[in-house]
C-alpha atoms as a PDB file:
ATOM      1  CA  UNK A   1     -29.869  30.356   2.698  1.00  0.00           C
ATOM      2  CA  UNK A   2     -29.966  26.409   2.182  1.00  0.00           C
ATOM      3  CA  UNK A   3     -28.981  23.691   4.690  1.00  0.00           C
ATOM      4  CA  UNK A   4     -25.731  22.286   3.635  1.00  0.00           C
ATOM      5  CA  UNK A   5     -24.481  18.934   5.118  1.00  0.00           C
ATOM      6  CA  UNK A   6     -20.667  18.708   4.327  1.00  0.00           C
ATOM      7  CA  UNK A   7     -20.258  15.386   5.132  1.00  0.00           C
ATOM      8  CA  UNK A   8     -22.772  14.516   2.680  1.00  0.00           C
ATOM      9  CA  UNK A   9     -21.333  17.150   0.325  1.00  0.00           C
ATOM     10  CA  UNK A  10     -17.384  15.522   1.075  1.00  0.00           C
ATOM     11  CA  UNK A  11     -18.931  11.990  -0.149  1.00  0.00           C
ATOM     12  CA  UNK A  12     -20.864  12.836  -3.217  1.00  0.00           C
ATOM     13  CA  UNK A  13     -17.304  14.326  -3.885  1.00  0.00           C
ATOM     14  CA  UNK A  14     -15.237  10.906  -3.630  1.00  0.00           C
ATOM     15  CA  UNK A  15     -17.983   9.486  -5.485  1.00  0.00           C
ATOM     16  CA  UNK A  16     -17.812  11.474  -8.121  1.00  0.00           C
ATOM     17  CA  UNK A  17     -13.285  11.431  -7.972  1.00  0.00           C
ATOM     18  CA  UNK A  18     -13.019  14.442  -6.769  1.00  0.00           C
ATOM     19  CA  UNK A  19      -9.878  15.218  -4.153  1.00  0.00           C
ATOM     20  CA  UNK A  20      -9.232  16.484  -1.199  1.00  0.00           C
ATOM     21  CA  UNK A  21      -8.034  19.139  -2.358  1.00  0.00           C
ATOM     22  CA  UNK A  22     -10.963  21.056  -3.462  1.00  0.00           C
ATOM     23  CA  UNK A  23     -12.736  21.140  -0.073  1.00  0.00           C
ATOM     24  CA  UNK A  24     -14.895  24.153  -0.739  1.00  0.00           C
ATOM     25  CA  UNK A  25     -14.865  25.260   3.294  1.00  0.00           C
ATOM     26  CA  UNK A  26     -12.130  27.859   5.350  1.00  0.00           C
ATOM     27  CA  UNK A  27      -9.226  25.480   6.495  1.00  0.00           C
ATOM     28  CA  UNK A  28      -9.777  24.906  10.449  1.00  0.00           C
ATOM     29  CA  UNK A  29     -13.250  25.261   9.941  1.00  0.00           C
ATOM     30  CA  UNK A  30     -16.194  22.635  11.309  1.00  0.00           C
ATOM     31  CA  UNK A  31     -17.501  22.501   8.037  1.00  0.00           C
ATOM     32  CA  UNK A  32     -13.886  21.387   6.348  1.00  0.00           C
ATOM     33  CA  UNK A  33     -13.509  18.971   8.875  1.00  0.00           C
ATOM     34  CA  UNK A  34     -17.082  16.963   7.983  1.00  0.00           C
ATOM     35  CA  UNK A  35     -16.544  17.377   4.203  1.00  0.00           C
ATOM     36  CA  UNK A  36     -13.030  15.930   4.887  1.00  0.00           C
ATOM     37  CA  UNK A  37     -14.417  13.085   7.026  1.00  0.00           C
ATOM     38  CA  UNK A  38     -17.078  12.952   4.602  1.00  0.00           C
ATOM     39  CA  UNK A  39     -14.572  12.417   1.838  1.00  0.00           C
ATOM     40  CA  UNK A  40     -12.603   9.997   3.553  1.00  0.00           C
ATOM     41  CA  UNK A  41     -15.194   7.758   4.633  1.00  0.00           C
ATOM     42  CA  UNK A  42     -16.434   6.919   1.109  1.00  0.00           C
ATOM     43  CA  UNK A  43     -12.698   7.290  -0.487  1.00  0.00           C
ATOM     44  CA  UNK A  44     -11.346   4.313   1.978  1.00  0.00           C
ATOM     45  CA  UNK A  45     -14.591   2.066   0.971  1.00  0.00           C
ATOM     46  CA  UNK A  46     -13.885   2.869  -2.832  1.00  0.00           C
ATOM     47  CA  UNK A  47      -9.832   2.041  -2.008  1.00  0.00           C
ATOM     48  CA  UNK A  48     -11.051  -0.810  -0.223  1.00  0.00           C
ATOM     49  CA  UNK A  49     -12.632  -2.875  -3.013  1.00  0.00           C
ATOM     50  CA  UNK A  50     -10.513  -2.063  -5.767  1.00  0.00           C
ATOM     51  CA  UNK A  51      -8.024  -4.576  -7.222  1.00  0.00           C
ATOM     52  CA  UNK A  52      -4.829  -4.943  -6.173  1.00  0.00           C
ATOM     53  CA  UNK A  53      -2.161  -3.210  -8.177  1.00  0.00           C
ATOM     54  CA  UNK A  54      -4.879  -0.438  -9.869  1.00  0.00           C
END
């Protein structure tokens, strides 16, 4: 079995413009939570220096 990292899984995910949505991990679970966080954190820096209006 590998060592996944969701939070590092959740960002390569809102790099790549993928949403919420397809967290991979059980609803409730640990692991949804980091992706999520994961997710958000580079989503709201990618938000953040887009133009306004886009």
């Amino acid at each position: 079995m590998t060592d996944r990292d969701p939070f590092a899984e959740g960002e390569r995910a809102a790099r790549e413009n993928i949403p919420t949505e397809a967290n991979p991990y059980l609803d409730g679970s640990d692991e949804h939570a980091l992706w999520a966080a994961g997710h958000e954190k580079v989503a709201s820096a990618i938000e953040a220096r887009a133009p306004e209006g886009s």
